[in-house]
Protein backbone atom coordinates (compact mmCIF):
# COMPACT_ATOMS: atom_id res chain seq x y z
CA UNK A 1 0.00 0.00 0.00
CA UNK A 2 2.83 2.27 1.05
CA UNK A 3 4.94 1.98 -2.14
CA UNK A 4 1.46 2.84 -4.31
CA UNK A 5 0.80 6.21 -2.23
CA UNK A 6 4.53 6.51 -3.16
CA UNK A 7 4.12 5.61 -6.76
CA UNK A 8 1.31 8.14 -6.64
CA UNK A 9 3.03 11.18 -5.45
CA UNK A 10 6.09 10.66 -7.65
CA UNK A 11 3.93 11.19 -10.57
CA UNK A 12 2.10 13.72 -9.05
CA UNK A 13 5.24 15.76 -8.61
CA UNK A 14 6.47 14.67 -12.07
CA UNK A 15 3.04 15.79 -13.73
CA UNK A 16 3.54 19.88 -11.57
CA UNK A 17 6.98 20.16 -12.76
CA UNK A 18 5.79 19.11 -16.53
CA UNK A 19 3.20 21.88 -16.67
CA UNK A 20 5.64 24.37 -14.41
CA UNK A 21 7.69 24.43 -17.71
CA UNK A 22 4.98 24.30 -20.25
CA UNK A 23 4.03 28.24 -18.29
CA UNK A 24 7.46 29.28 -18.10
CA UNK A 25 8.06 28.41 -21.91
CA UNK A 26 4.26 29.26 -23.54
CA UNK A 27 4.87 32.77 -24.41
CA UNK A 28 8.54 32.01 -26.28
CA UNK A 29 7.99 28.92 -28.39
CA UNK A 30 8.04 29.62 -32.25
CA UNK A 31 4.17 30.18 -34.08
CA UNK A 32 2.30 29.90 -36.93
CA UNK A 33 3.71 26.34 -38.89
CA UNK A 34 4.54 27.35 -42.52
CA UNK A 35 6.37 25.47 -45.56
CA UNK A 36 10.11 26.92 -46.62
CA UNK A 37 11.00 26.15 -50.28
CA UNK A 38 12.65 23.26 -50.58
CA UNK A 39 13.72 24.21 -54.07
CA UNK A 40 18.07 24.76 -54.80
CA UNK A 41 18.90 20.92 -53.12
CA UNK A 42 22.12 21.20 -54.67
CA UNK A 43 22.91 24.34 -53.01
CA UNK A 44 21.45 22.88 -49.77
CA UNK A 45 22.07 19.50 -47.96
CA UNK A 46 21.86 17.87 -44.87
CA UNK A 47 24.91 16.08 -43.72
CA UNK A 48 25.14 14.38 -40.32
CA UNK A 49 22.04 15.77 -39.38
CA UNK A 50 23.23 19.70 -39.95
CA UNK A 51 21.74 21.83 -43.10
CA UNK A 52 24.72 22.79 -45.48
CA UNK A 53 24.69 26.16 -47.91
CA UNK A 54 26.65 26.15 -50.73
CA UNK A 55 28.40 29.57 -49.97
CA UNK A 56 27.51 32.82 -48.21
CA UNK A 57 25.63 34.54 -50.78
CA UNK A 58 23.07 31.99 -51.56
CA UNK A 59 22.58 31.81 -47.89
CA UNK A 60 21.60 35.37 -47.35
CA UNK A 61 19.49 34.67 -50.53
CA UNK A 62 17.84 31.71 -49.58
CA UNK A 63 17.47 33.15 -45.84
CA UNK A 64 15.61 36.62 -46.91
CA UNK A 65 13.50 35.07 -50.08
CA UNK A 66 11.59 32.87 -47.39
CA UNK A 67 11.83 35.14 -44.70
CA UNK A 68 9.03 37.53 -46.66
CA UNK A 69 6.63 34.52 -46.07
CA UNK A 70 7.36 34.16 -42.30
CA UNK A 71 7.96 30.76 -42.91
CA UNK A 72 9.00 28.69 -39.95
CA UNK A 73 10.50 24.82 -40.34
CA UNK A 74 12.11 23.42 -43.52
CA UNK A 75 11.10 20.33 -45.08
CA UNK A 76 14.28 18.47 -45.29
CA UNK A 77 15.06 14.92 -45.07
CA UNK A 78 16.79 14.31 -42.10
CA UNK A 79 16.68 17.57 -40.28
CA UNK A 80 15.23 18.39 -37.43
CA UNK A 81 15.41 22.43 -36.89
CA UNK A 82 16.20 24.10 -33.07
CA UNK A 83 12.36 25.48 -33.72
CA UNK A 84 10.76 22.24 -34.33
CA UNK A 85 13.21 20.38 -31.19
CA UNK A 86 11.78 23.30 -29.34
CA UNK A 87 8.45 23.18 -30.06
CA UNK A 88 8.34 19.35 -29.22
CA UNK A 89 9.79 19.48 -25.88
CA UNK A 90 8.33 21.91 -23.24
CA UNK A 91 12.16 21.17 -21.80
CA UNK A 92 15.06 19.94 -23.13
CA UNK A 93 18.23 17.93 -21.16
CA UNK A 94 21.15 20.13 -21.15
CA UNK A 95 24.60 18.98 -19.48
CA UNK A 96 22.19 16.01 -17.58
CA UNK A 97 19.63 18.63 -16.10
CA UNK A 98 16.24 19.16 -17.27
CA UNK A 99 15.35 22.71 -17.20
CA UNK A 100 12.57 24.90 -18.74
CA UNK A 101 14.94 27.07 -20.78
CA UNK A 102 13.25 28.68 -23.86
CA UNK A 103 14.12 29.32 -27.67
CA UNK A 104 17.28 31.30 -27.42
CA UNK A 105 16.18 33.94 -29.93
CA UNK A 106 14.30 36.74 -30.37
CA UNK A 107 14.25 36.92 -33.58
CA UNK A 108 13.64 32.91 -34.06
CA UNK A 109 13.66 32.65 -37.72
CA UNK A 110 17.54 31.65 -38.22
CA UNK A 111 16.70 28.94 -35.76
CA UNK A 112 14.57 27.19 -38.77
CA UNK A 113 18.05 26.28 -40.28
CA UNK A 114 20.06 25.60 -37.36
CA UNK A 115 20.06 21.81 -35.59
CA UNK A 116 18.72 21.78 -31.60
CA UNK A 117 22.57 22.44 -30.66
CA UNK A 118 23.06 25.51 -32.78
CA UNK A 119 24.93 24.16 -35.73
CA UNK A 120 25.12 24.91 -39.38
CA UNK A 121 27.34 24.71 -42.10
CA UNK A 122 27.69 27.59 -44.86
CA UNK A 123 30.40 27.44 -47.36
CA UNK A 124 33.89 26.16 -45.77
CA UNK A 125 32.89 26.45 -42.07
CA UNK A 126 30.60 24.32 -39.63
CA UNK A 127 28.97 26.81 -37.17
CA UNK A 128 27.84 26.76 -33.65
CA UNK A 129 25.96 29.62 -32.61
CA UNK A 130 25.10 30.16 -28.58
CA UNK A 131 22.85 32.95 -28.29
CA UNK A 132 22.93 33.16 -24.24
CA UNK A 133 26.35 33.32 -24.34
CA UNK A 134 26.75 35.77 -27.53
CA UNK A 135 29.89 33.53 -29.25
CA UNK A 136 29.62 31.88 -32.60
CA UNK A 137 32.21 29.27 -33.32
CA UNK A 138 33.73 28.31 -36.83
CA UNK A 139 35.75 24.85 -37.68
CA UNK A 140 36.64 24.52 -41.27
CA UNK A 141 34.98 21.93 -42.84
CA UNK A 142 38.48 19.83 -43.47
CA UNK A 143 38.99 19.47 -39.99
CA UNK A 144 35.42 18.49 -39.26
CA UNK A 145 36.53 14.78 -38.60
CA UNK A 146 39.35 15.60 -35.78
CA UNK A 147 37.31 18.41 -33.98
CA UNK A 148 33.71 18.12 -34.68
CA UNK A 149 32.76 16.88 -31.13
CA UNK A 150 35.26 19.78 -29.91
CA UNK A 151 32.70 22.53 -31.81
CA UNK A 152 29.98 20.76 -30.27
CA UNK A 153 31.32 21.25 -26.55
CA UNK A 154 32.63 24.44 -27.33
CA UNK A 155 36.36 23.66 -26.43
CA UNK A 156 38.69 26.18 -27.64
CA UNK A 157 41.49 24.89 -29.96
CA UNK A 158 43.89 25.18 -32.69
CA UNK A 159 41.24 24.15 -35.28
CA UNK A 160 38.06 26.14 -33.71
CA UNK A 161 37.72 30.35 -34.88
CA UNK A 162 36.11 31.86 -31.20
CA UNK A 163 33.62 34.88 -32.65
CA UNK A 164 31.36 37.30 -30.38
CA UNK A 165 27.39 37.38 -32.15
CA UNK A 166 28.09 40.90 -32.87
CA UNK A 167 30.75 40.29 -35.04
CA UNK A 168 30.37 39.83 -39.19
CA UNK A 169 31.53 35.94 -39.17
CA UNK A 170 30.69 35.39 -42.63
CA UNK A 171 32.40 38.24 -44.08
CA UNK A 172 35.92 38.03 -41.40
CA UNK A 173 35.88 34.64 -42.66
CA UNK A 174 35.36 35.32 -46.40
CA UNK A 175 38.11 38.21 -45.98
CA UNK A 176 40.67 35.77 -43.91
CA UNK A 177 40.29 33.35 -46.89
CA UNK A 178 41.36 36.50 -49.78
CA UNK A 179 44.35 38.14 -50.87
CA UNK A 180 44.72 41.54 -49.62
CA UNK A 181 43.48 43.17 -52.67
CA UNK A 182 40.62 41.53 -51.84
CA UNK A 183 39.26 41.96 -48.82
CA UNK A 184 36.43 44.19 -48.06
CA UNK A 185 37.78 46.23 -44.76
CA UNK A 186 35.11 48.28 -43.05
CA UNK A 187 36.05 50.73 -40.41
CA UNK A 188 32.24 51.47 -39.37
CA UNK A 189 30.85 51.27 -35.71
CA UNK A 190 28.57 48.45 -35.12
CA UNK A 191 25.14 49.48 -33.42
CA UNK A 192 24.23 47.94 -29.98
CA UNK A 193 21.72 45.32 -29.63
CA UNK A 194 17.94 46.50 -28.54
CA UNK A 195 14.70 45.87 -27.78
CA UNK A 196 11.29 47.13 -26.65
CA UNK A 197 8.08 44.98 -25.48
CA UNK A 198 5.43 44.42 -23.82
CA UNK A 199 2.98 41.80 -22.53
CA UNK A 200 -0.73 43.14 -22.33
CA UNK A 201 -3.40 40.70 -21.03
CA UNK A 202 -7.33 42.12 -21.95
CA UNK A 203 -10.51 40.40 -21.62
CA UNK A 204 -10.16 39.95 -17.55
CA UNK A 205 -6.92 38.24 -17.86
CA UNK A 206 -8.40 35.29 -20.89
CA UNK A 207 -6.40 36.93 -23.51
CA UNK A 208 -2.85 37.92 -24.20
CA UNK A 209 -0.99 40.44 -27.03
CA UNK A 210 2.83 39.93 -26.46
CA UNK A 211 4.20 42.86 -28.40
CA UNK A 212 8.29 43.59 -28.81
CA UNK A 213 10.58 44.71 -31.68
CA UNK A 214 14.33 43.75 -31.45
CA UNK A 215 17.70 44.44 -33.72
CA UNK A 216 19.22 40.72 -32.89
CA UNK A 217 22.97 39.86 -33.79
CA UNK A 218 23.16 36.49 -34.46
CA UNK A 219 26.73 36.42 -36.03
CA UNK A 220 25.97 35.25 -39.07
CA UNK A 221 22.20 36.92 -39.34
CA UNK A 222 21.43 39.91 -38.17
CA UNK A 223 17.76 41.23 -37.73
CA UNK A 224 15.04 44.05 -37.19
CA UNK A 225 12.34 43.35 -36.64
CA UNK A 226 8.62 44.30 -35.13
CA UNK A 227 6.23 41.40 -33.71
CA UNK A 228 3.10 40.94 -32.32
CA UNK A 229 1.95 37.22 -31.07
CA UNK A 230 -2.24 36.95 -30.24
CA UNK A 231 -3.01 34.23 -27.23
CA UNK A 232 -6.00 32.85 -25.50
CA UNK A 233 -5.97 30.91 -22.03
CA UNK A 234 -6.34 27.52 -22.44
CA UNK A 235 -8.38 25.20 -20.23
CA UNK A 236 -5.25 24.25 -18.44
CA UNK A 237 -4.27 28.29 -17.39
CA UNK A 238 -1.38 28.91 -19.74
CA UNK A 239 -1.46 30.69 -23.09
CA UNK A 240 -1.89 29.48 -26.72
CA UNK A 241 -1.83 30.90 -29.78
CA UNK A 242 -5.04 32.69 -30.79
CA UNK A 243 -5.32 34.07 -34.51
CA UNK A 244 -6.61 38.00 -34.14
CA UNK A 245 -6.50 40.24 -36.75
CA UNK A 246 -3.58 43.08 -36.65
CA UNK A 247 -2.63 45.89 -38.17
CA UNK A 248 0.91 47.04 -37.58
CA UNK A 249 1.92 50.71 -38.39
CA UNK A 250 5.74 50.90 -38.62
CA UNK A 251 8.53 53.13 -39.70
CA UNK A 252 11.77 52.64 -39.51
CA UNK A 253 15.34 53.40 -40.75
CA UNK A 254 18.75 52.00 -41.02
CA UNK A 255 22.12 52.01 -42.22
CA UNK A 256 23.94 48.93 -42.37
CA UNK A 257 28.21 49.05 -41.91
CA UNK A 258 29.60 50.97 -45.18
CA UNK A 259 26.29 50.40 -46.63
CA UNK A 260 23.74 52.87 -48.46
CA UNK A 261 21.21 53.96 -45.87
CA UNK A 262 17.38 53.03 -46.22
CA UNK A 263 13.72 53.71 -44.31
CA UNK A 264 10.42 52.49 -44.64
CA UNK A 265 7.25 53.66 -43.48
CA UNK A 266 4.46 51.27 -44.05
CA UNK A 267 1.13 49.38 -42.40
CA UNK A 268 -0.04 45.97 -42.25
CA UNK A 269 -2.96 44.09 -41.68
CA UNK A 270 -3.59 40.30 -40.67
CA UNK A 271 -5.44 38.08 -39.35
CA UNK A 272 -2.72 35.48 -37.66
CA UNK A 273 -1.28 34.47 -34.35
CA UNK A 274 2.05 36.17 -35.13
CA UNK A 275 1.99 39.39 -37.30
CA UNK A 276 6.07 40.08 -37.63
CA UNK A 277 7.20 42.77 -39.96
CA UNK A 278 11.20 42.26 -40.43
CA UNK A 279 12.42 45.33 -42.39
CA UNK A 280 16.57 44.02 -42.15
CA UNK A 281 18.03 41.33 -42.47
CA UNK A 282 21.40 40.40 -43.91
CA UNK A 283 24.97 38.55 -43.10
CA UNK A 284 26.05 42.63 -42.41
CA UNK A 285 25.62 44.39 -39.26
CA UNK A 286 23.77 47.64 -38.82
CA UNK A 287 25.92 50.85 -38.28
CA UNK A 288 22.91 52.79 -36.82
CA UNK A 289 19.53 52.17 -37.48
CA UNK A 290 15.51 53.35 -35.13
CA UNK A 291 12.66 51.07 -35.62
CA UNK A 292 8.75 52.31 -34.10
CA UNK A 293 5.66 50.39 -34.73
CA UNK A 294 2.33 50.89 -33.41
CA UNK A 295 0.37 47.70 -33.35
CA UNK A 296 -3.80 47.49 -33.59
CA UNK A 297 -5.80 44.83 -32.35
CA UNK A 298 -8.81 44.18 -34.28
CA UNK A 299 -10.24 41.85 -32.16
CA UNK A 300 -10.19 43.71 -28.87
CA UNK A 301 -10.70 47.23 -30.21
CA UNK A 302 -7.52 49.26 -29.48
CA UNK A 303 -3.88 50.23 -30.80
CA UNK A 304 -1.04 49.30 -28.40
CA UNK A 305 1.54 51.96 -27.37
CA UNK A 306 4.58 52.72 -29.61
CA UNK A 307 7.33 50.32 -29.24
CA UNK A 308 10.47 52.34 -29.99
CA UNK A 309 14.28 51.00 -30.74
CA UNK A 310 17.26 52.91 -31.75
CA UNK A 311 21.00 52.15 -32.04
C-alpha cells in the first residue's frame, strides 16, 4: 500500500513540474507552422544531421526570399530544426539537467536552419551559434573529422575560430580566406543590440498580445524586426496561440556598416497568431539604425503603445 501512495506522489510531482515548464516556456515557443521552399537541393544539404549552404551569398538569398513569407520549419530529409526540437519538448536535457529554458532567440527565424545544438554549415565552415552566451564558433569543414565533437562542446582549440554574435563571421571569414586586394575592410561602428516589449493581457486576464521589436545579432544573421503574437488561455491556465486580426503601423530606418542607408514607413494588416514585420536582415551588421511600430488589435478594439528602438 505504502509503495502505491509513493508511486502516486512521484507522478504527481512529475506531472507539476511538466506543466511548471509548459508556463514558463508558452509565451517564447516559435508560431504559426509554414512550408520553406525546398527548391536549390544542390545548393542545400543535410549532412550528419546539420543543413549545409553552398556559400555565403546563396545563404543570405535563400534566408531573406523565405523570410518575406514568415515561414518557420524546412522540409528536409533528415533535419530536425532548433524550432521544431523546441516546439516538441516543453524542456530539453542540457549537461544532464532538465530545465525549462526557452528558444534562445528573439528573432527565431535563423533557428529554422540551425540543428537543436546551434549548428550549421555555410560554405567552408561548420557553425555553432550560442545565443545566451553571444559567441559563434567556426571549424573549417576539413577538420570536421578531428574536432567536430570539440565545436559541439565548445572547447577552444587550434582548429576552432572563437567569434562574439556581434561580429560579421561570414564576411571576417570570407576576408581571412582572400588576398589583400581583396578583402572588403570596413572601419564602421557596429550598433548595440535592442529591444522594446510588452505583454498586455485584456478580456479579464483570458487573452494575451505579447508585443516587442528587437535588432538581434546572431553572427551570421542579423535582424530588425517588429512582432506581435495573439493568445488565449487555455483550459489548463497557460497561453496558446489565438489568430486576431492586426494591423501594424511601422517606420523605420537603417544604415547597415559601409552600406547605403534606407527607411520604410508602411502598415499591415492580418489576421494570424504572429503578425512580424522584419524590415533588415542580412549577413552585415547595422551601423545605426531606429525602428517604431504601433500595433492594432482588431479583435479587442484598441492600438497598443509605440514600441520604440534605436542604435
Amino acid at each position: 500500500m505504502r509503495q502505491k501512495l509513493q508511486t502516486a506522489i512521484f507522478f504527481l510531482i512529475l506531472s507539476t513540474l511538466t506543466l511548471s515548464c509548459k508556463k514558463e516556456t508558452e509565451d517564447l515557443l516559435p508560431d504559426d507552422e509554414m512550408e520553406l521552399s525546398n527548391t536549390n537541393q544542390d545548393e542545400i544539404k543535410v549532412v550528419n544531421g546539420r543543413l549545409t549552404f553552398k556559400d555565403k551569398d546563396f545563404f543570405e538569398e535563400y534566408l531573406s526570399t523565405n523570410s518575406s513569407k514568415n515561414t518557420r520549419q524546412g522540409k528536409f530529409e533528415g533535419f530536425i530544426s532548433m524550432n521544431e526540437y523546441y516546439e516538441n519538448k516543453s524542456s530539453y536535457r542540457t549537461k544532464g539537467k532538465i530545465t525549462c529554458d526557452t528558444l534562445p532567440f528573439e528573432d527565431d527565424y535563423l533557428a529554422n536552419f540551425l540543428t537543436p545544438e546551434g549548428i550549421i554549415e555555410i560554405g567552408d565552415y561548420v557553425f555553432k551559434i550560442n545565443m545566451p552566451d553571444e559567441k559563434v564558433y567556426a571549424l573549417h569543414k576539413e577538420k570536421v573529422k578531428e574536432n567536430l565533437q570539440d565545436l559541439y562542446e565548445e572547447k577552444r582549440n587550434n582548429a576552432i575560430l572563437e567569434f562574439s554574435t556581434n561580429d560579421e563571421v561570414l564576411t571576417l571569414l570570407e576576408d581571412r580566406n582572400s588576398s589583400a586586394q581583396e578583402k572588403l575592410f570596413c572601419g564602421e561602428t557596429r550598433a548595440n543590440n535592442d529591444d522594446d516589449r510588452a505583454t498586455i493581457d485584456y478580456g479579464n486576464g483570458e487573452y494575451r498580445m505579447n508585443c516587442k521589436v528587437v535588432y538581434q545579432t546572431a553572427g551570421i544573421y542579423f535582424s530588425l524586426i517588429g512582432r506581435a503574437d495573439g493568445r488565449v488561455k487555455s483550459v489548463f491556465g497557460w497561453y496558446v496561440n489565438h489568430p486576431i486580426t492586426m494591423t501594424a503601423n511601422y517606420s523605420a530606418n537603417w544604415k547597415p556598416r559601409c552600406g547605403t542607408a534606407r527607411s520604410v514607413s508602411d502598415s499591415r494588416i492580418e489576421t494570424t497568431s504572429s503578425l512580424r514585420i522584419r524590415v533588415y536582415e542580412s549577413v552585415r551588421g547595422l551601423n545605426n539604425y531606429s525602428y517604431n511600430i504601433v500595433f492594432t488589435n482588431h479583435f479587442a478594439g484598441w492600438d497598443t503603445r509605440l514600441f520604440s528602438i534605436s542604435g
